[in-house]
N, C-alpha and C. Protein backbone atom coordinates (compact mmCIF):
# COMPACT_ATOMS: atom_id res chain seq x y z
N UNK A 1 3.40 -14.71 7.50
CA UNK A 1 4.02 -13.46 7.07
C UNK A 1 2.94 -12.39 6.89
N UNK A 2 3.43 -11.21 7.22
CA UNK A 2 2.28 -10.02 7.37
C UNK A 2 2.41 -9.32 5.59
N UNK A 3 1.49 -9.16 5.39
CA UNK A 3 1.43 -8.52 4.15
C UNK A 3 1.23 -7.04 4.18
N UNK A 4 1.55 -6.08 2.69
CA UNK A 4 1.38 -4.95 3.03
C UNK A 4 0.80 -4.56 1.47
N UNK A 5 -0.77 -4.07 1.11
CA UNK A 5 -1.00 -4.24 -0.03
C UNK A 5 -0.68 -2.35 -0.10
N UNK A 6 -0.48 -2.04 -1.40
CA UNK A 6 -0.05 -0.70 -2.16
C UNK A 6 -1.10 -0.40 -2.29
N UNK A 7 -1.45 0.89 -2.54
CA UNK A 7 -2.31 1.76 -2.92
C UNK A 7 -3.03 1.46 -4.33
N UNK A 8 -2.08 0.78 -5.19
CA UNK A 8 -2.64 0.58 -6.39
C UNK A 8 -3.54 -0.81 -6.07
N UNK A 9 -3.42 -1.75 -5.00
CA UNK A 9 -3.86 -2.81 -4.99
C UNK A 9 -5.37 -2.08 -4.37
N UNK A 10 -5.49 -1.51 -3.29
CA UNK A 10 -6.44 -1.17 -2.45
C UNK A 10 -7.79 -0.14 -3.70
N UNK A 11 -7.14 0.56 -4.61
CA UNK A 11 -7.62 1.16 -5.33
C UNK A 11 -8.43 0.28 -6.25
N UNK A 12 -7.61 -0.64 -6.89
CA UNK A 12 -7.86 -1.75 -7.99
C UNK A 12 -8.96 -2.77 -7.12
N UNK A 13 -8.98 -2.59 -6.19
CA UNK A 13 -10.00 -3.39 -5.24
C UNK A 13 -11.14 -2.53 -4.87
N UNK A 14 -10.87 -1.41 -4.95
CA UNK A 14 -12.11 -0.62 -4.30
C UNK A 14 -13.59 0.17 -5.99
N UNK A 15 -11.97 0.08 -6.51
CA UNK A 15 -12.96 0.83 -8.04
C UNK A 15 -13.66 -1.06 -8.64
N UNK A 16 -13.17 -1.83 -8.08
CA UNK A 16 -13.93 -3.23 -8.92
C UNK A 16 -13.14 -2.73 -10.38
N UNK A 17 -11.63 -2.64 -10.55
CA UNK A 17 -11.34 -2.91 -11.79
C UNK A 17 -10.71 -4.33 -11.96
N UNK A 18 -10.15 -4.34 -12.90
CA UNK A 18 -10.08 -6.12 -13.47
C UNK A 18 -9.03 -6.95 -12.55
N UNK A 19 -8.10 -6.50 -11.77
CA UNK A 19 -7.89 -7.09 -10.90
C UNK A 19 -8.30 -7.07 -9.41
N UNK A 20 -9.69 -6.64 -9.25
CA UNK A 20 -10.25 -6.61 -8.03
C UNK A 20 -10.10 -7.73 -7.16
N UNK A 21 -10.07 -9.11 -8.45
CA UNK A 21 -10.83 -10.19 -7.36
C UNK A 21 -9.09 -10.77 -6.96
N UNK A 22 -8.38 -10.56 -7.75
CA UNK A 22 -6.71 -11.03 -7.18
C UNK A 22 -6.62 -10.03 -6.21
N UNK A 23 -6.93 -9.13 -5.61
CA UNK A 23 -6.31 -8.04 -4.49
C UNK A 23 -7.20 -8.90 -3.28
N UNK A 24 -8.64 -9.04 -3.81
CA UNK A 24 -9.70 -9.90 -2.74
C UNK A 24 -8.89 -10.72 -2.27
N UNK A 25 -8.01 -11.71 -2.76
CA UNK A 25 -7.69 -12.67 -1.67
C UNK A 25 -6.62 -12.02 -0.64
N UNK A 26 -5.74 -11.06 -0.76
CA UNK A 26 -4.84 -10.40 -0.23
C UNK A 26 -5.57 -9.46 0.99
N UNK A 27 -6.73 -9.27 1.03
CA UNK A 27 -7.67 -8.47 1.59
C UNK A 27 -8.46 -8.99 2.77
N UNK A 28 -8.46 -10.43 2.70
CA UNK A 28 -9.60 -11.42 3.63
C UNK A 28 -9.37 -10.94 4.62
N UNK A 29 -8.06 -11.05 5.54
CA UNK A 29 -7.97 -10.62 6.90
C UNK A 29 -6.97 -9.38 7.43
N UNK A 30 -7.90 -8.76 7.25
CA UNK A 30 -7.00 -7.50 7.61
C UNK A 30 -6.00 -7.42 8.68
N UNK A 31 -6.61 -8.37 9.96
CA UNK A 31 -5.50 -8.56 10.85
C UNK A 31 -3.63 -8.86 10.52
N UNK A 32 -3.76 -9.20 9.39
CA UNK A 32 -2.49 -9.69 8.92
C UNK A 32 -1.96 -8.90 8.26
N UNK A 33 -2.76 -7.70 7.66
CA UNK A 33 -1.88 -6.99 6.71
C UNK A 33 -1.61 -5.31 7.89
N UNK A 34 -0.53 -4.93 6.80
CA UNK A 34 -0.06 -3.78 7.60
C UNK A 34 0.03 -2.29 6.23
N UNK A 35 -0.16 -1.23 6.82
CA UNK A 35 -0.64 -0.17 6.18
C UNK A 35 -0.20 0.92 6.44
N UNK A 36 0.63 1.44 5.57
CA UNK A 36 0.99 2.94 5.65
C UNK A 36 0.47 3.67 5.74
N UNK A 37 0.36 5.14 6.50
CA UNK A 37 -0.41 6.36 6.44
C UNK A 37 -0.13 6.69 5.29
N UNK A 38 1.19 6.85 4.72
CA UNK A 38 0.83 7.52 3.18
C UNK A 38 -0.21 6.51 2.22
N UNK A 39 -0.63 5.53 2.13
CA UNK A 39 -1.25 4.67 1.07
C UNK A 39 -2.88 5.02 1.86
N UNK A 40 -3.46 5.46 2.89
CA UNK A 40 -4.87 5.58 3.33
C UNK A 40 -4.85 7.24 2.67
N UNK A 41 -3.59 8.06 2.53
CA UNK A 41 -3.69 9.57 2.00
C UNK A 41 -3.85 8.86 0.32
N UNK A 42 -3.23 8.27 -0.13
CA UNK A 42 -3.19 7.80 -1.75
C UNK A 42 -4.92 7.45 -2.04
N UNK A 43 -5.05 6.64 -1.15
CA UNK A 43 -6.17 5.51 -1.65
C UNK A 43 -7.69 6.72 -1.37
N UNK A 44 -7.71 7.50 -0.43
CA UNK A 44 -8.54 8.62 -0.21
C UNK A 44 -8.69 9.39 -1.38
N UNK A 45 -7.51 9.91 -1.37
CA UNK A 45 -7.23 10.91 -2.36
C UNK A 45 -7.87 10.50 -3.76
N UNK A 46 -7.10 9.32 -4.33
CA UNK A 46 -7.49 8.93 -5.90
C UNK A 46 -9.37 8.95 -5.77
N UNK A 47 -9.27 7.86 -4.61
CA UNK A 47 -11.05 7.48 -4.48
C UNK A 47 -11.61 8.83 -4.57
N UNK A 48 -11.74 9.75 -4.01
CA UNK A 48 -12.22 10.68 -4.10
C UNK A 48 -12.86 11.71 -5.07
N UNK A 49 -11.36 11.80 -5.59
CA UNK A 49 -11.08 12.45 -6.83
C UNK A 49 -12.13 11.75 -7.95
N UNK A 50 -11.48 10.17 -8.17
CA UNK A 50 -12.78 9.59 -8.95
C UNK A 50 -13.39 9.00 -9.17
N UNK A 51 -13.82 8.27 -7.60
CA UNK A 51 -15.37 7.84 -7.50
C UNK A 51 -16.14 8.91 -6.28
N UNK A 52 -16.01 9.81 -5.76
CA UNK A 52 -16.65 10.32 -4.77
C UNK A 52 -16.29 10.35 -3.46
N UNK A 53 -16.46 11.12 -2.50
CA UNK A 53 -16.33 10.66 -1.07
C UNK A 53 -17.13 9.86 -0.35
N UNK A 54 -18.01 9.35 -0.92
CA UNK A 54 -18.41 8.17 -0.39
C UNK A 54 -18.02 7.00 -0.35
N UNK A 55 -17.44 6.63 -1.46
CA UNK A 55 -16.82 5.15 -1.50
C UNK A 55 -15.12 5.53 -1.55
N UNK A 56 -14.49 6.57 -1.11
CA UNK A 56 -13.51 7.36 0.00
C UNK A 56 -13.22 6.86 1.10
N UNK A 57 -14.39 7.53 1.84
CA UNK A 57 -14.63 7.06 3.19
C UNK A 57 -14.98 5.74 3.49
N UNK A 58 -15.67 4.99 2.70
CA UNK A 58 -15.42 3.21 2.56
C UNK A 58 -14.55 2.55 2.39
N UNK A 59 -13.83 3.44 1.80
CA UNK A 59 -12.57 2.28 1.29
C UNK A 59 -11.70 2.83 2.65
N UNK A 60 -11.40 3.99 3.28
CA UNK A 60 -10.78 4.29 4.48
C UNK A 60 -11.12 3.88 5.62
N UNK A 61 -12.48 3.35 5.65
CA UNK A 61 -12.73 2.69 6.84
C UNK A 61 -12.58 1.46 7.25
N UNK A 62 -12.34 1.11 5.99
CA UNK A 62 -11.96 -0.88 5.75
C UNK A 62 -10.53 -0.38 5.98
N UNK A 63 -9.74 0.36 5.53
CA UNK A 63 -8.13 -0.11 5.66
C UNK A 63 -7.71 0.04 7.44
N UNK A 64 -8.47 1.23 8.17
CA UNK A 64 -8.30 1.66 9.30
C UNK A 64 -8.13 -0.47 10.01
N UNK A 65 -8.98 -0.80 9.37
CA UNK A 65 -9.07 -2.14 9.99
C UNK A 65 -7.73 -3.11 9.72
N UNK A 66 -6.89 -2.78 9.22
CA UNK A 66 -5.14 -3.05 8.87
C UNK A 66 -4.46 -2.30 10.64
N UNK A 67 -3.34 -2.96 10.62
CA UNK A 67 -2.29 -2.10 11.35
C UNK A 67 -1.86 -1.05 10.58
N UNK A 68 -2.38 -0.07 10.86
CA UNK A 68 -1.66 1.30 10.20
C UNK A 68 -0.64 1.73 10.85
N UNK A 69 0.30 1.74 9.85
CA UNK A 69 1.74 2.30 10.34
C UNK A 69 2.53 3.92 10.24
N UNK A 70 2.38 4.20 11.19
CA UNK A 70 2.95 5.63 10.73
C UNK A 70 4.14 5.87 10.53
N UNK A 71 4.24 7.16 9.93
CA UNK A 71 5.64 7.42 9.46
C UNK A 71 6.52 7.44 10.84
N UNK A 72 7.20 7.52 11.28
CA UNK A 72 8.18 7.95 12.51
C UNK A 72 9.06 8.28 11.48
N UNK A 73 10.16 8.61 12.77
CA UNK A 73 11.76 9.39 12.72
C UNK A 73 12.13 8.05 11.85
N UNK A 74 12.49 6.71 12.39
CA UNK A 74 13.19 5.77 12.24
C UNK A 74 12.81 5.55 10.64
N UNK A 75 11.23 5.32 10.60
CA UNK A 75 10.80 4.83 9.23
C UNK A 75 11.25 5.62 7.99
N UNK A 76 11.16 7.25 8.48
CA UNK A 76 11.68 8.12 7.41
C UNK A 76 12.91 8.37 7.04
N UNK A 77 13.91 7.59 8.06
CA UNK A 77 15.80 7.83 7.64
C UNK A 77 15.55 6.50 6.71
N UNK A 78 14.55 5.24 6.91
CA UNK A 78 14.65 3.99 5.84
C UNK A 78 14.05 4.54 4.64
N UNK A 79 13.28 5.03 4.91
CA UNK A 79 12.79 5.72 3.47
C UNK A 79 13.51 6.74 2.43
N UNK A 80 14.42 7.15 3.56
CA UNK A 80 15.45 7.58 2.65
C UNK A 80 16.62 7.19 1.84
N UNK A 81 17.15 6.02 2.53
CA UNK A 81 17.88 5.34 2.21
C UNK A 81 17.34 4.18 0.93
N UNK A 82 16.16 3.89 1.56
CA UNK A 82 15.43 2.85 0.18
C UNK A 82 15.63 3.80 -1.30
N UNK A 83 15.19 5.07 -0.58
CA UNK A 83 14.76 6.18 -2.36
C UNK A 83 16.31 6.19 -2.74
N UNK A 84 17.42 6.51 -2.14
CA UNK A 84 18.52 6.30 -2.64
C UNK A 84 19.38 5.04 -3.01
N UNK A 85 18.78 3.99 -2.65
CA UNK A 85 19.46 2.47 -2.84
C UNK A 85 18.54 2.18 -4.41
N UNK A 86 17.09 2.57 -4.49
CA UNK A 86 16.19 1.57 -5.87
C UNK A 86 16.21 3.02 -6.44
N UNK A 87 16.06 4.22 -5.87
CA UNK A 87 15.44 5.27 -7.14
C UNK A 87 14.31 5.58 -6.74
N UNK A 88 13.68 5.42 -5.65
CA UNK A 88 12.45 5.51 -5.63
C UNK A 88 11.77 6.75 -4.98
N UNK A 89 10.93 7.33 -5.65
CA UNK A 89 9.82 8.36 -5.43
C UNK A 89 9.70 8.35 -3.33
N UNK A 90 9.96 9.43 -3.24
CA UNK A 90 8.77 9.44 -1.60
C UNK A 90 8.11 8.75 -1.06
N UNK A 91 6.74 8.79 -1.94
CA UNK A 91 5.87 7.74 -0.94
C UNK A 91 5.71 6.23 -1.25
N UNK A 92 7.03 5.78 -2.86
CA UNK A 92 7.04 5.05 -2.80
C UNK A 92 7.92 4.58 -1.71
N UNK A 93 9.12 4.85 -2.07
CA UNK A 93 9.96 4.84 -0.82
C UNK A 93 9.51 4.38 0.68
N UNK A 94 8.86 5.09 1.00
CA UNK A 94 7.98 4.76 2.49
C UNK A 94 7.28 3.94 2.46
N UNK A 95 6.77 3.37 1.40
CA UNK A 95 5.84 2.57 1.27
C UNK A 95 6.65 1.54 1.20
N UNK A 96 7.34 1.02 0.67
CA UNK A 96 8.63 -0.23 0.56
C UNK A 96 9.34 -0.20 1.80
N UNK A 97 9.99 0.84 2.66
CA UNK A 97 10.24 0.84 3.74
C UNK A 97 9.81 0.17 4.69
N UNK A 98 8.42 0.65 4.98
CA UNK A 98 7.45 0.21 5.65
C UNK A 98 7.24 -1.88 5.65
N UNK A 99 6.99 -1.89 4.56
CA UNK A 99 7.22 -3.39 4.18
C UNK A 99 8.16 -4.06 4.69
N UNK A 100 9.37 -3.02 4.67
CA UNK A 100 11.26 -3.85 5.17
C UNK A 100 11.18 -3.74 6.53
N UNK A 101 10.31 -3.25 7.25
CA UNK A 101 10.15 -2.68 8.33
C UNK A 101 9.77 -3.65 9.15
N UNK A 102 8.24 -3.23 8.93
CA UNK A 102 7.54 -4.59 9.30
C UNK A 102 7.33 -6.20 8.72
N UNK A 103 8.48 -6.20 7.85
CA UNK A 103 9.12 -7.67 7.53
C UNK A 103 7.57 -8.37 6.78
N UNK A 104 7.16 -7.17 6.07
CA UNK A 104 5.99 -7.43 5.25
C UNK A 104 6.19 -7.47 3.54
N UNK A 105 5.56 -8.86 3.00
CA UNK A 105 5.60 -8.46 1.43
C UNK A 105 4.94 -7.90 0.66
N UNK A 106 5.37 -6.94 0.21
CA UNK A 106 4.47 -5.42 -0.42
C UNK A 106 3.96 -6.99 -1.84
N UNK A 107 2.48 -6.07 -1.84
CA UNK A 107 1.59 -6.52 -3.41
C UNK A 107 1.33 -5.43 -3.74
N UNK A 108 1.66 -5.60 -4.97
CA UNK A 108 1.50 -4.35 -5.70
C UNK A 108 1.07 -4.57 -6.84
N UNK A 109 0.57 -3.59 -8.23
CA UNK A 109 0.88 -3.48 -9.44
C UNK A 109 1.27 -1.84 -10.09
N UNK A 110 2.43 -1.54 -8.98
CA UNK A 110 2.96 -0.06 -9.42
C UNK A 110 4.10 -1.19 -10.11
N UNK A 111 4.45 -0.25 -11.06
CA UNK A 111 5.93 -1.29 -12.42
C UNK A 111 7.36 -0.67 -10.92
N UNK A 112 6.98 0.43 -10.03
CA UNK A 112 8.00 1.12 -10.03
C UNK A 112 8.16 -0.63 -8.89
N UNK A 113 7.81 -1.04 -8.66
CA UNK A 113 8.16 -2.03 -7.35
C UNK A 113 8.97 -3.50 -8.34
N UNK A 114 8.24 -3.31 -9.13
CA UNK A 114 8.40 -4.96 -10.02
C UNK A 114 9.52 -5.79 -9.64
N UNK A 115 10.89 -5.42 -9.59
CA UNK A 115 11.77 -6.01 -9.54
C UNK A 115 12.45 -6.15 -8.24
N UNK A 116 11.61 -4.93 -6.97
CA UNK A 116 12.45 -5.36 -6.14
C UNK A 116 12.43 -6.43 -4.85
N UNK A 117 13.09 -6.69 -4.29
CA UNK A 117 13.08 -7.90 -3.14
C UNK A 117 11.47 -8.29 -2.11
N UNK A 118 11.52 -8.96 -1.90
CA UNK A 118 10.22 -9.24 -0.93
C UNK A 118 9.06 -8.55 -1.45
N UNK A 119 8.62 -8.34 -3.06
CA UNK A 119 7.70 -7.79 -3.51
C UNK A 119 6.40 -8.62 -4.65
N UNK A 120 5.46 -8.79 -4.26
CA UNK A 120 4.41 -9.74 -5.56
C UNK A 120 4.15 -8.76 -6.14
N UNK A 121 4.32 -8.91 -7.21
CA UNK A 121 3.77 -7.58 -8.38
C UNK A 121 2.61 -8.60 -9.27
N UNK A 122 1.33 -7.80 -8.81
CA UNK A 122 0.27 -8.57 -9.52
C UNK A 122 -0.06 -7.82 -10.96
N UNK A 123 -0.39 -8.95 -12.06
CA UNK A 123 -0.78 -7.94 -13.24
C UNK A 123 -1.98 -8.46 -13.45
């Protein structure tokens, strides 16, 4: 099964906070996991903001090494429908989409995912 780690996982892995080393095993082979364009804009963005563009552009160059998935037409009518079926935010939305999509199980530790289907919520 292809995995699809969240922005909070890739972040929590890249800043070395306390669940770094649980995202590490989710991380070994990138070939397997799959990756939203919105979560390489998330994971940039936060990194940036607050650790620098250097370890930015590190952490973006390791995910490039995922199947990155872009938004299309198709992905964004599921993303709409997800935000109206759970409640969910935009890019969460797309981001869970994406997962239903590519028949991937989102890891996460956003609370907004916790409960729903085909999802590991790491704490």
């Amino acid at each position: 099964m292809r995995t699809l780690v969240d922005s909070s996982g890739w972040i929590e892995f890249f800043a070395e906070g306390p669940l770094a080393d649980r995202y590490a095993s989710y991380l070994r082979i990138p070939a397997q996991l799959v990756t939203p364009t919105i979560v390489l804009y998330e994971v940039y963005k936060r990194l940036k903001r607050e650790r620098g563009e250097d370890l930015a552009l590190f952490a973006t160059e390791q995910i490039r090494a995922t199947h990155i998935i872009p938004l299309t037409e198709s992905l964004a009518l599921l993303a709409a429908d997800v935000s109206l079926e759970y409640g969910l935010a935009m890019a969460d939305a797309v981001v869970y989409a994406t997962s239903r999509d590519q028949d991937a199980r989102l890891v996460t530790s956003d609370a907004d995912f916790k409960n729903l289907p085909a999802v590991e919520y790491v704490r």
